[in-house]
N, C-alpha and C. Protein backbone atom coordinates (compact mmCIF):
# COMPACT_ATOMS: atom_id res chain seq x y z
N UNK A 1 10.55 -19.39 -5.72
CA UNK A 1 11.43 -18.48 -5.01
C UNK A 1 12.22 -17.64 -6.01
N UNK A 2 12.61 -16.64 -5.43
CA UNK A 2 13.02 -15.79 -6.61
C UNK A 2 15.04 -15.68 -6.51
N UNK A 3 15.41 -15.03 -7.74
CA UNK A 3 16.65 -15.46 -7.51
C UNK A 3 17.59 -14.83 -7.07
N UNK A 4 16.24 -14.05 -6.24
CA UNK A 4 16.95 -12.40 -5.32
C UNK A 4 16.97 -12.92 -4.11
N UNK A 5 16.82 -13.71 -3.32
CA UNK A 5 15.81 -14.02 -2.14
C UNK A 5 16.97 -12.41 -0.89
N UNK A 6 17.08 -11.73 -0.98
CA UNK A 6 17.86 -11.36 0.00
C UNK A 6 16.74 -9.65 -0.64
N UNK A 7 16.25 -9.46 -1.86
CA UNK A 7 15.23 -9.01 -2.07
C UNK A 7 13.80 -8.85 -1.03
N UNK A 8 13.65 -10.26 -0.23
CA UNK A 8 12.40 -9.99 0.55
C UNK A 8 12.37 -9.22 1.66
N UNK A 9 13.92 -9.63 2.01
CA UNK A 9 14.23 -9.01 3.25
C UNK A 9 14.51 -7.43 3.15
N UNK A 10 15.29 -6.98 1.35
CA UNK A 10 14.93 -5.37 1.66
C UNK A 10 13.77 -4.69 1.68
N UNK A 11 13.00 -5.30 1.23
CA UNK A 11 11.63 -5.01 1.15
C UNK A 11 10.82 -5.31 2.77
N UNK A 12 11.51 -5.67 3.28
CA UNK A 12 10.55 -5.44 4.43
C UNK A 12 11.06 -4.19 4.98
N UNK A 13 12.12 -3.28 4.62
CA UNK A 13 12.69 -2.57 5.26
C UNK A 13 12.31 -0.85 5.20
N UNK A 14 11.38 -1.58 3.51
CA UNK A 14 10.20 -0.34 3.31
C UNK A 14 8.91 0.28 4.16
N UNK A 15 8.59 1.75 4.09
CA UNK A 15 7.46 1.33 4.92
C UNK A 15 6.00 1.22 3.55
N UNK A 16 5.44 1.16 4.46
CA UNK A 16 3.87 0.40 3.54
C UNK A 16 3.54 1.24 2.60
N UNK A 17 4.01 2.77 2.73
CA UNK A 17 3.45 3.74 1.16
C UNK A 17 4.40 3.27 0.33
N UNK A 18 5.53 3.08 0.22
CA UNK A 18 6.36 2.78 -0.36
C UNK A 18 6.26 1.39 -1.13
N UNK A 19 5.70 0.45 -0.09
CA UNK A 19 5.29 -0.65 -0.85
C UNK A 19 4.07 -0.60 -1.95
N UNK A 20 3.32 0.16 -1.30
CA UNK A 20 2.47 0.27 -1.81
C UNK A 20 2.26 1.30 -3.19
N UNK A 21 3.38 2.17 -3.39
CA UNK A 21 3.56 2.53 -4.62
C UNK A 21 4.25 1.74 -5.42
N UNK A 22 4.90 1.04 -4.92
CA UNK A 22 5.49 -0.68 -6.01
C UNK A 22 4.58 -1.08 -6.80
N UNK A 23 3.15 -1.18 -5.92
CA UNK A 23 2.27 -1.73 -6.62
C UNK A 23 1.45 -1.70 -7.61
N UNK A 24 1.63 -0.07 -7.58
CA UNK A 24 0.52 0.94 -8.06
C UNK A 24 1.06 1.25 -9.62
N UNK A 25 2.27 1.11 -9.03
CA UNK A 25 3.04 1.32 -10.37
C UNK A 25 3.52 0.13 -11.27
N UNK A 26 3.03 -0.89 -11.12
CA UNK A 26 3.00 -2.20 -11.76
C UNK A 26 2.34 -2.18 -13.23
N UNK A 27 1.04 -1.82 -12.77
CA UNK A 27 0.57 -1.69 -14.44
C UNK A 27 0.87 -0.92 -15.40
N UNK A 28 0.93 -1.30 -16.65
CA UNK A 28 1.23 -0.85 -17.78
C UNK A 28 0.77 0.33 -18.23
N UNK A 29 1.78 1.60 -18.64
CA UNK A 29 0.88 3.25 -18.17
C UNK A 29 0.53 3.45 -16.94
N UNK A 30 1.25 2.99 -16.15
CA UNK A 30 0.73 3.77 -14.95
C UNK A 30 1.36 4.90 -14.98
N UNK A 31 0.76 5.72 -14.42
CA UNK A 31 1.39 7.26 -13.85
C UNK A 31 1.68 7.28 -12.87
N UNK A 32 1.98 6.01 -11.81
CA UNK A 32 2.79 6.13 -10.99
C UNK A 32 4.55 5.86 -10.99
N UNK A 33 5.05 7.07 -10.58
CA UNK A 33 6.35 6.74 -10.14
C UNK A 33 7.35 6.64 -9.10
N UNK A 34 8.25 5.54 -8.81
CA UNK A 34 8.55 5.25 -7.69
C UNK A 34 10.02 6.57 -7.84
N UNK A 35 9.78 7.32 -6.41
CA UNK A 35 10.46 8.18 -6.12
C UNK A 35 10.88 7.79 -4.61
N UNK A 36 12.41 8.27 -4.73
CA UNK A 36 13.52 8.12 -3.09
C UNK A 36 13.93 9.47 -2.70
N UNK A 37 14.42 9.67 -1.86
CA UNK A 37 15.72 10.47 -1.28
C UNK A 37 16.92 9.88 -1.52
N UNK A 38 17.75 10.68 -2.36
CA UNK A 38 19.24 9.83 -2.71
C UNK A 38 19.69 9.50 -1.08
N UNK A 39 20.14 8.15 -1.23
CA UNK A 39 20.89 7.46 -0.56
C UNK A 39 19.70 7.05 0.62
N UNK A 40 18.75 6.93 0.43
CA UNK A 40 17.61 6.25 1.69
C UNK A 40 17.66 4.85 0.55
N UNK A 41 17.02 3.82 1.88
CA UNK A 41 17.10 2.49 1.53
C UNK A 41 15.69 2.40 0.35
N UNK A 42 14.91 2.90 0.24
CA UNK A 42 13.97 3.12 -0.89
C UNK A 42 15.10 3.19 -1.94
N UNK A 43 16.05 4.14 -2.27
CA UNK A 43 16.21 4.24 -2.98
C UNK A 43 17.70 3.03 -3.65
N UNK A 44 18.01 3.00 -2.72
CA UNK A 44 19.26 1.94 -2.53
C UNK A 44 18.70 0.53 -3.01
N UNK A 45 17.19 0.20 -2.75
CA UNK A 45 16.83 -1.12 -3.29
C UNK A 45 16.06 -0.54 -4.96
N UNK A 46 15.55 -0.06 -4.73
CA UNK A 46 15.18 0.61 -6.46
C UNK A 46 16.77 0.87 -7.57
N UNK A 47 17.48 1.42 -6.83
CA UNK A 47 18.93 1.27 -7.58
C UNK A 47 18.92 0.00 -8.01
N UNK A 48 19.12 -1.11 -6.92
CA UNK A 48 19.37 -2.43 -7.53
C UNK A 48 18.80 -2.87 -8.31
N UNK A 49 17.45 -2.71 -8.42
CA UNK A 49 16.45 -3.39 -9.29
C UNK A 49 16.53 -2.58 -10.46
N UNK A 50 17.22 -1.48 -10.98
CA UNK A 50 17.51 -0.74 -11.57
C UNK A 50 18.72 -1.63 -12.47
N UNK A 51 19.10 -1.83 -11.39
CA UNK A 51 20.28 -2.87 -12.13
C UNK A 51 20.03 -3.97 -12.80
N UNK A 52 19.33 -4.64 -12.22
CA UNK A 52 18.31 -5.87 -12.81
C UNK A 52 17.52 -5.53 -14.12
N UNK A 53 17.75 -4.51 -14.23
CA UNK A 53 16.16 -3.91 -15.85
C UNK A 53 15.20 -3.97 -15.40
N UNK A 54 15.05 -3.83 -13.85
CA UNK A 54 13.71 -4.18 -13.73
C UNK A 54 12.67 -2.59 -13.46
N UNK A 55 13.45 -1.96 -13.01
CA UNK A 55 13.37 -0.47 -13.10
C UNK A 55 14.15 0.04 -14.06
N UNK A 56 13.41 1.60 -14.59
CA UNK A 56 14.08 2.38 -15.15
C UNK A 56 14.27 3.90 -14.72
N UNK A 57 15.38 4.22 -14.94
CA UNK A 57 16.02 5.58 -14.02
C UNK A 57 15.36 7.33 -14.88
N UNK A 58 14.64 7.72 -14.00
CA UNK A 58 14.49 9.42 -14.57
C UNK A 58 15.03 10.43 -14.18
N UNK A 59 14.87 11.17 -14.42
CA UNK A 59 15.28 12.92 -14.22
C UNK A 59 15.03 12.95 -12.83
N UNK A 60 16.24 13.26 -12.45
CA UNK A 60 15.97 13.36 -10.73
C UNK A 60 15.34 14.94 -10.72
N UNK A 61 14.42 14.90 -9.62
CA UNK A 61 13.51 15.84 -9.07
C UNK A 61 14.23 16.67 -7.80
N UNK A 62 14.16 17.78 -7.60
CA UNK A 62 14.78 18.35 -6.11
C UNK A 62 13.75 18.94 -5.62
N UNK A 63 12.89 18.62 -4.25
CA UNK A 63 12.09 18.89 -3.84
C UNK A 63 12.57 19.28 -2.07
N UNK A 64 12.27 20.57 -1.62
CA UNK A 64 12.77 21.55 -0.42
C UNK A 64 14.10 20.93 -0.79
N UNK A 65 14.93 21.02 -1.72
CA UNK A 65 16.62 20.94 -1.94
C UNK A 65 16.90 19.63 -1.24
N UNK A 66 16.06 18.67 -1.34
CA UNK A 66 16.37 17.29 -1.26
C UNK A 66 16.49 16.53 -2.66
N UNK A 67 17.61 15.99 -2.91
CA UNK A 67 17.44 15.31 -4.26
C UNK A 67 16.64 13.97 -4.56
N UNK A 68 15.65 14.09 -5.05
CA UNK A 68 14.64 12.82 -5.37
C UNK A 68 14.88 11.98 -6.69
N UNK A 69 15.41 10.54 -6.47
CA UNK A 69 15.62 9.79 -7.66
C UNK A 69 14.11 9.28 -7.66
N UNK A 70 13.99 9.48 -9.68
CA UNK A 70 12.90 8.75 -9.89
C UNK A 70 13.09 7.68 -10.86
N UNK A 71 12.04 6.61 -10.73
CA UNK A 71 11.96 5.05 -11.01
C UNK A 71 10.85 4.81 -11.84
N UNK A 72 10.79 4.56 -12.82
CA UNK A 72 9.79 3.72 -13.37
C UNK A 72 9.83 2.30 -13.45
N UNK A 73 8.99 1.48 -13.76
CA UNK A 73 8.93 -0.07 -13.65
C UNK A 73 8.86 -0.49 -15.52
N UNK A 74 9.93 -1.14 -15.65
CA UNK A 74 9.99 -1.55 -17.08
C UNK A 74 8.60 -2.79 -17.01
N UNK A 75 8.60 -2.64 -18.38
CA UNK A 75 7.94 -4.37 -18.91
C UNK A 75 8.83 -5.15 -18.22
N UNK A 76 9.87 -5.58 -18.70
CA UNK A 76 10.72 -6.48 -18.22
C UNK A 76 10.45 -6.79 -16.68
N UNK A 77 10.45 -6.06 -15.99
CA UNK A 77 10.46 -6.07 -14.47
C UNK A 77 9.43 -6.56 -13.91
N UNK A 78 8.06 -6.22 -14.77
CA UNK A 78 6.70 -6.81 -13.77
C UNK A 78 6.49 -7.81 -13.07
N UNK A 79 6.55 -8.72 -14.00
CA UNK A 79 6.66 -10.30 -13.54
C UNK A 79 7.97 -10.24 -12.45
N UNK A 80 9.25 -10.02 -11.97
CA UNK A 80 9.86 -10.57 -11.35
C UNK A 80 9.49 -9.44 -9.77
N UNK A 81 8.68 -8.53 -9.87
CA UNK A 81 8.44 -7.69 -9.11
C UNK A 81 7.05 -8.30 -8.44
N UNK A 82 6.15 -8.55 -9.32
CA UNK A 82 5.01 -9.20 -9.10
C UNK A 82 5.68 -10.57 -7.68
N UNK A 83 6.20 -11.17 -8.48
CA UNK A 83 6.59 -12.03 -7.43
C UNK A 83 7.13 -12.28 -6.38
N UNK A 84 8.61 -11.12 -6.39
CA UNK A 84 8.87 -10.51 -4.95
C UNK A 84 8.10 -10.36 -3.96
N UNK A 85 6.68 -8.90 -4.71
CA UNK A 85 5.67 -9.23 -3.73
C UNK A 85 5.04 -10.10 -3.23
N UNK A 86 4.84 -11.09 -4.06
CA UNK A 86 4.11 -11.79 -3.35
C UNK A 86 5.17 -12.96 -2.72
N UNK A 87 6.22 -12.92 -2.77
CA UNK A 87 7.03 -13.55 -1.74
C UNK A 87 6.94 -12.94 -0.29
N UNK A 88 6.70 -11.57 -0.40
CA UNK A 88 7.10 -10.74 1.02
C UNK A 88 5.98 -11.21 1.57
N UNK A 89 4.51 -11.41 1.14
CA UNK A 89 3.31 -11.77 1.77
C UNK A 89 3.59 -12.86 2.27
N UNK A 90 3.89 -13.80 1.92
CA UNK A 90 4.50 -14.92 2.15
C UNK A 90 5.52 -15.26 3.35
N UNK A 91 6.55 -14.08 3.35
CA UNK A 91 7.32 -13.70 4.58
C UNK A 91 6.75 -14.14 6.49
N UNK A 92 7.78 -14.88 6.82
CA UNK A 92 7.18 -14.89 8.27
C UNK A 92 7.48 -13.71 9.22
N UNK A 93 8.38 -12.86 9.09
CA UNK A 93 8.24 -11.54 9.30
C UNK A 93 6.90 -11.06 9.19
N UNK A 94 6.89 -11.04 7.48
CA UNK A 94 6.22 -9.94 7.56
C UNK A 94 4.36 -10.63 7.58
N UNK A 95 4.33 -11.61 8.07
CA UNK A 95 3.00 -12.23 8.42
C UNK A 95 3.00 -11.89 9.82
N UNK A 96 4.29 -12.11 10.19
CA UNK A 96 4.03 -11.76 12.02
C UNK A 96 3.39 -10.67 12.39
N UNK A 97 4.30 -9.45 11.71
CA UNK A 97 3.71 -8.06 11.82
C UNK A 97 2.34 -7.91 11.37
N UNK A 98 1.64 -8.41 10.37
CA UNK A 98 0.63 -8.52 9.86
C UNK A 98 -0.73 -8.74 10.70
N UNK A 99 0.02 -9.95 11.55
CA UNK A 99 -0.67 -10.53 12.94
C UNK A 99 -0.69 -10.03 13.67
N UNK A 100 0.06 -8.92 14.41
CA UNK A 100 0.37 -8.37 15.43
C UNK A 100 -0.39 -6.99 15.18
N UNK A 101 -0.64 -6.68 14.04
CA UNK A 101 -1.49 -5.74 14.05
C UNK A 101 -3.10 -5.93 14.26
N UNK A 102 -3.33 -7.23 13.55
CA UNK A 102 -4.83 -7.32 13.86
C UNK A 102 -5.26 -7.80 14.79
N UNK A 103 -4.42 -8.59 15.83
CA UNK A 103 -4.41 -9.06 16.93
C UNK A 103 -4.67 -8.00 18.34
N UNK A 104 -4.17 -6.83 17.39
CA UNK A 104 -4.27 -5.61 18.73
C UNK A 104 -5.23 -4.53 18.16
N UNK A 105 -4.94 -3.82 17.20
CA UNK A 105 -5.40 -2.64 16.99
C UNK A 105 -6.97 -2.94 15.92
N UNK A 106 -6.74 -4.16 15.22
CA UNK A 106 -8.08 -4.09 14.04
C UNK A 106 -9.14 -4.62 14.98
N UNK A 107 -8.15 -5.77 16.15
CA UNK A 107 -9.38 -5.96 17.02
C UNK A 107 -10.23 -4.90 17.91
N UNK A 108 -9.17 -4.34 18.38
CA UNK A 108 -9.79 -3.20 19.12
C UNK A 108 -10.76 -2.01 18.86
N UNK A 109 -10.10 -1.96 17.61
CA UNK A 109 -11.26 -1.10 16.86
C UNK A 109 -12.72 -1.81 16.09
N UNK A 110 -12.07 -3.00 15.86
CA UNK A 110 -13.57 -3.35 15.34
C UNK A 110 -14.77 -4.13 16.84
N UNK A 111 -13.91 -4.35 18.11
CA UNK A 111 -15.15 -4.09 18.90
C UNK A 111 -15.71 -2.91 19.32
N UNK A 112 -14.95 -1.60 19.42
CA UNK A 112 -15.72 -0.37 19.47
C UNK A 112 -16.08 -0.23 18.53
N UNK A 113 -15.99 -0.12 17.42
CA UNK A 113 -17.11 -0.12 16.27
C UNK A 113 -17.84 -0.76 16.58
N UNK A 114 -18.05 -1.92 16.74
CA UNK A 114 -19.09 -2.64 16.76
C UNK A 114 -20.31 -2.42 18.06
N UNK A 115 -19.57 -1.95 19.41
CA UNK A 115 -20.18 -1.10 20.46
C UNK A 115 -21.10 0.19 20.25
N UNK A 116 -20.32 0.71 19.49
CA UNK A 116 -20.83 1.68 19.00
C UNK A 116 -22.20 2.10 18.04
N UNK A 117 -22.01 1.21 17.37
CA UNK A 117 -23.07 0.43 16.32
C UNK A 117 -24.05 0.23 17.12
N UNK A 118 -24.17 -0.72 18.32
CA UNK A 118 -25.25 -1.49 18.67
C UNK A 118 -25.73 0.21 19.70
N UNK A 119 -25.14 0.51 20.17
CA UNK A 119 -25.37 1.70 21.43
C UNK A 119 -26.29 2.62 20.26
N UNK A 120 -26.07 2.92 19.06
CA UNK A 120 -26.35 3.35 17.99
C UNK A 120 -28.04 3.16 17.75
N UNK A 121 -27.99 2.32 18.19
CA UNK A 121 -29.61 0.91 17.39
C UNK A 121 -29.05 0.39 15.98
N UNK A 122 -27.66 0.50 15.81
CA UNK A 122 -27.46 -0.67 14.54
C UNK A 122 -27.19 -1.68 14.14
N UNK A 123 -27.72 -1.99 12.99
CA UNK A 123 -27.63 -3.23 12.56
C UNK A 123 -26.36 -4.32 12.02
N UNK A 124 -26.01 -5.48 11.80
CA UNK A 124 -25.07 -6.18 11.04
C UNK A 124 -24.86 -5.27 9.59
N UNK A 125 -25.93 -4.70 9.06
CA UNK A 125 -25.65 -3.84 7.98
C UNK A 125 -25.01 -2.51 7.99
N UNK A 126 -25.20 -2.15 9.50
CA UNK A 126 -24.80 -0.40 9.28
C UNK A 126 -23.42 -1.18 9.42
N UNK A 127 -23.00 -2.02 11.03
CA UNK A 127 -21.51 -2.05 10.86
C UNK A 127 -20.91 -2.47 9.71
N UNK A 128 -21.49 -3.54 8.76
CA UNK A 128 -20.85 -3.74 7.43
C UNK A 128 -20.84 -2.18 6.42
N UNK A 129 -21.74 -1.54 6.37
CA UNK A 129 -21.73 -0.18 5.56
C UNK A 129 -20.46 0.33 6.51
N UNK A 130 -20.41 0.90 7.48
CA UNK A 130 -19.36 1.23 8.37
C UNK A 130 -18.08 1.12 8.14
N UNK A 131 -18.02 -0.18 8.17
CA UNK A 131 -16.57 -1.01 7.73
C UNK A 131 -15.92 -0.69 6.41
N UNK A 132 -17.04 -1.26 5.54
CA UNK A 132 -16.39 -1.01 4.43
C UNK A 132 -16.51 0.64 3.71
N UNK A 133 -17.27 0.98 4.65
CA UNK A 133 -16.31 2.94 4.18
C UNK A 133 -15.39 3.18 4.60
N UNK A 134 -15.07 2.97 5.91
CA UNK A 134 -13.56 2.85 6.87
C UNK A 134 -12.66 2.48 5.93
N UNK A 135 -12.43 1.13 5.44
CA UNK A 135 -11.59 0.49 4.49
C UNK A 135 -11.52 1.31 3.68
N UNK A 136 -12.86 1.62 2.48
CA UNK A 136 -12.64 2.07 1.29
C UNK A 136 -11.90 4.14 1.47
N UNK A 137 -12.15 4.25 2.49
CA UNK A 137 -11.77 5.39 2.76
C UNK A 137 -10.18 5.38 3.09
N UNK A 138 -9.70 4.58 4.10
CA UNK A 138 -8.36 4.48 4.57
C UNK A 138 -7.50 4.43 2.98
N UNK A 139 -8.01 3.29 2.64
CA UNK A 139 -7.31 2.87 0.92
C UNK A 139 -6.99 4.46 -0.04
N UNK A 140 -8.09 5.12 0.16
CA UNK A 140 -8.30 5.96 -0.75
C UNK A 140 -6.98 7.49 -0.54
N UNK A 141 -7.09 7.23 0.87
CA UNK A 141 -6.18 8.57 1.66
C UNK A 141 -5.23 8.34 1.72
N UNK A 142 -4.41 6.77 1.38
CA UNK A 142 -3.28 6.77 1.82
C UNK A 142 -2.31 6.08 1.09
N UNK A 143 -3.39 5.30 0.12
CA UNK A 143 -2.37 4.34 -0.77
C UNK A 143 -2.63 5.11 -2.06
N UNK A 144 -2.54 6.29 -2.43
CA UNK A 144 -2.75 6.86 -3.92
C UNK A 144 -3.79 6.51 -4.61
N UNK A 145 -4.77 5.87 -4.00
CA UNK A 145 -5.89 5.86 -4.95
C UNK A 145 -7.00 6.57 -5.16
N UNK A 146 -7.91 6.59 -6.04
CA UNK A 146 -8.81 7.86 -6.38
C UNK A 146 -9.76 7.80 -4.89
N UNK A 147 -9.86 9.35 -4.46
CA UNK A 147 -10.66 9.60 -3.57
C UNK A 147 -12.10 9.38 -3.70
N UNK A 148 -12.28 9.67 -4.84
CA UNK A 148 -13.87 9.71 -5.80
C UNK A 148 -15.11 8.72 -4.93
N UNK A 149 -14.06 7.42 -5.09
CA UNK A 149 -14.87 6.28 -4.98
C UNK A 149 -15.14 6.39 -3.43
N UNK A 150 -14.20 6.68 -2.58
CA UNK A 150 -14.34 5.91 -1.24
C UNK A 150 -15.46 7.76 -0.51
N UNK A 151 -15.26 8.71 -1.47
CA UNK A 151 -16.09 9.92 -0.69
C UNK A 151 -17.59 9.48 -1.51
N UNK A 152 -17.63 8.36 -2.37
CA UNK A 152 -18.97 8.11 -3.08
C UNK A 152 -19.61 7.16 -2.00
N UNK A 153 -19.23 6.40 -1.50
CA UNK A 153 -19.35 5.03 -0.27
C UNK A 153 -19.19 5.90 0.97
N UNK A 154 -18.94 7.03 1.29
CA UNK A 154 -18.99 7.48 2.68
C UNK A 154 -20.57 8.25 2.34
N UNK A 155 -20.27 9.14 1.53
CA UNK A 155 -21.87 10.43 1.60
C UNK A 155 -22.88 8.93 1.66
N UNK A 156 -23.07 7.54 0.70
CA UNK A 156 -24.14 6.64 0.70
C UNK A 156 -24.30 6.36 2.64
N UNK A 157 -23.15 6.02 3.07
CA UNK A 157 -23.44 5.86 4.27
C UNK A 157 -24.03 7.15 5.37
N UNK A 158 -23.77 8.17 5.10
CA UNK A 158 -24.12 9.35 5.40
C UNK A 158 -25.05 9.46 5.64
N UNK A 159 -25.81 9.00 3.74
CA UNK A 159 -27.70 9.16 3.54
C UNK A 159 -28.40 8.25 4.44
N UNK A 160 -27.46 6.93 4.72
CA UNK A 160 -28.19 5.95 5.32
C UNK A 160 -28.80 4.90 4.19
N UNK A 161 -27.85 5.11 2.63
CA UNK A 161 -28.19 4.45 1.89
C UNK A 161 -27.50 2.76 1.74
N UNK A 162 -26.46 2.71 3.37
CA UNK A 162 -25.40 1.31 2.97
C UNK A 162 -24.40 1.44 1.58
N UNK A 163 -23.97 0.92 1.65
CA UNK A 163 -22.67 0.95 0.46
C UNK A 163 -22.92 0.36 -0.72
């Protein structure tokens, strides 16, 4: 447990790009940086951890005349950030929500996919090619990661080559 524990709970208060640039920006050289709106709770929990050494503070940015604080993630910080996260996974909150999503919407969509598929004439393979372009595509559009890969795994499915 960490020796923030009141940490998990601001962190649930993020939404998921936000978390998800925490993450991105973990490794060493990353070129990701964690950016707020002064005085939003993004930025109010990055302050703190700011305080901690666990972040470090940049040249604020003004973007449409909103002032944007920016954050980098020290060495120092990885490890106690690393673990936050994976405390929040851990979270019964945030497992609930977790549940409550696949319980409704991943199900729902993955039986029309899967309807769809068969109405199709396809196979356990197209819906697995399917799926995992869906995934590798969603990942790619939304959590900052390179498009490259997931438009390389869609055109294969395209050709009808599977993933």
């Amino acid at each position: 447990m960490s020796d923030n524990p009141h940490l998990v709970q601001r962190l649930l208060t993020l939404s998921s790009q936000e978390l998800s640039r925490m993450e991105e920006a973990l490794p060493p050289n990353s070129p990701i940086v964690l950016d707020a709106a002064e005085e939003s709770r993004a930025h109010a929990l990055w302050a703190e951890m700011a305080g901690y050494g666990w972040l470090a503070t940049q040249p604020d940015r003004i973007e449409n005349f909103v002032t944007r604080k920016i954050f980098t993630v020290t060495h120092a910080g990885r490890a106690p950030i690393v673990q936050l996260l994976a405390e929040l996974r851990r979270d019964p909150e945030f497992l609930a929500r977790m549940a409550t999503i696949f319980d409704g919407l991943c199900k729902l969509f993955a039986d029309e996919l899967l309807r769809r598929v068969h109405a199709a004439g396809g196979t356990g393979q197209d819906l697995a090619a399917l799926t995992a372009g869906t995934v590798v595509h969603i990942i790619a559009q939304n959590f900052h990661q390179s498009g490259a890969a997931a438009n390389a795994i869609c055109e294969r499915i395209r050709r009808g080559a599977g993933a």
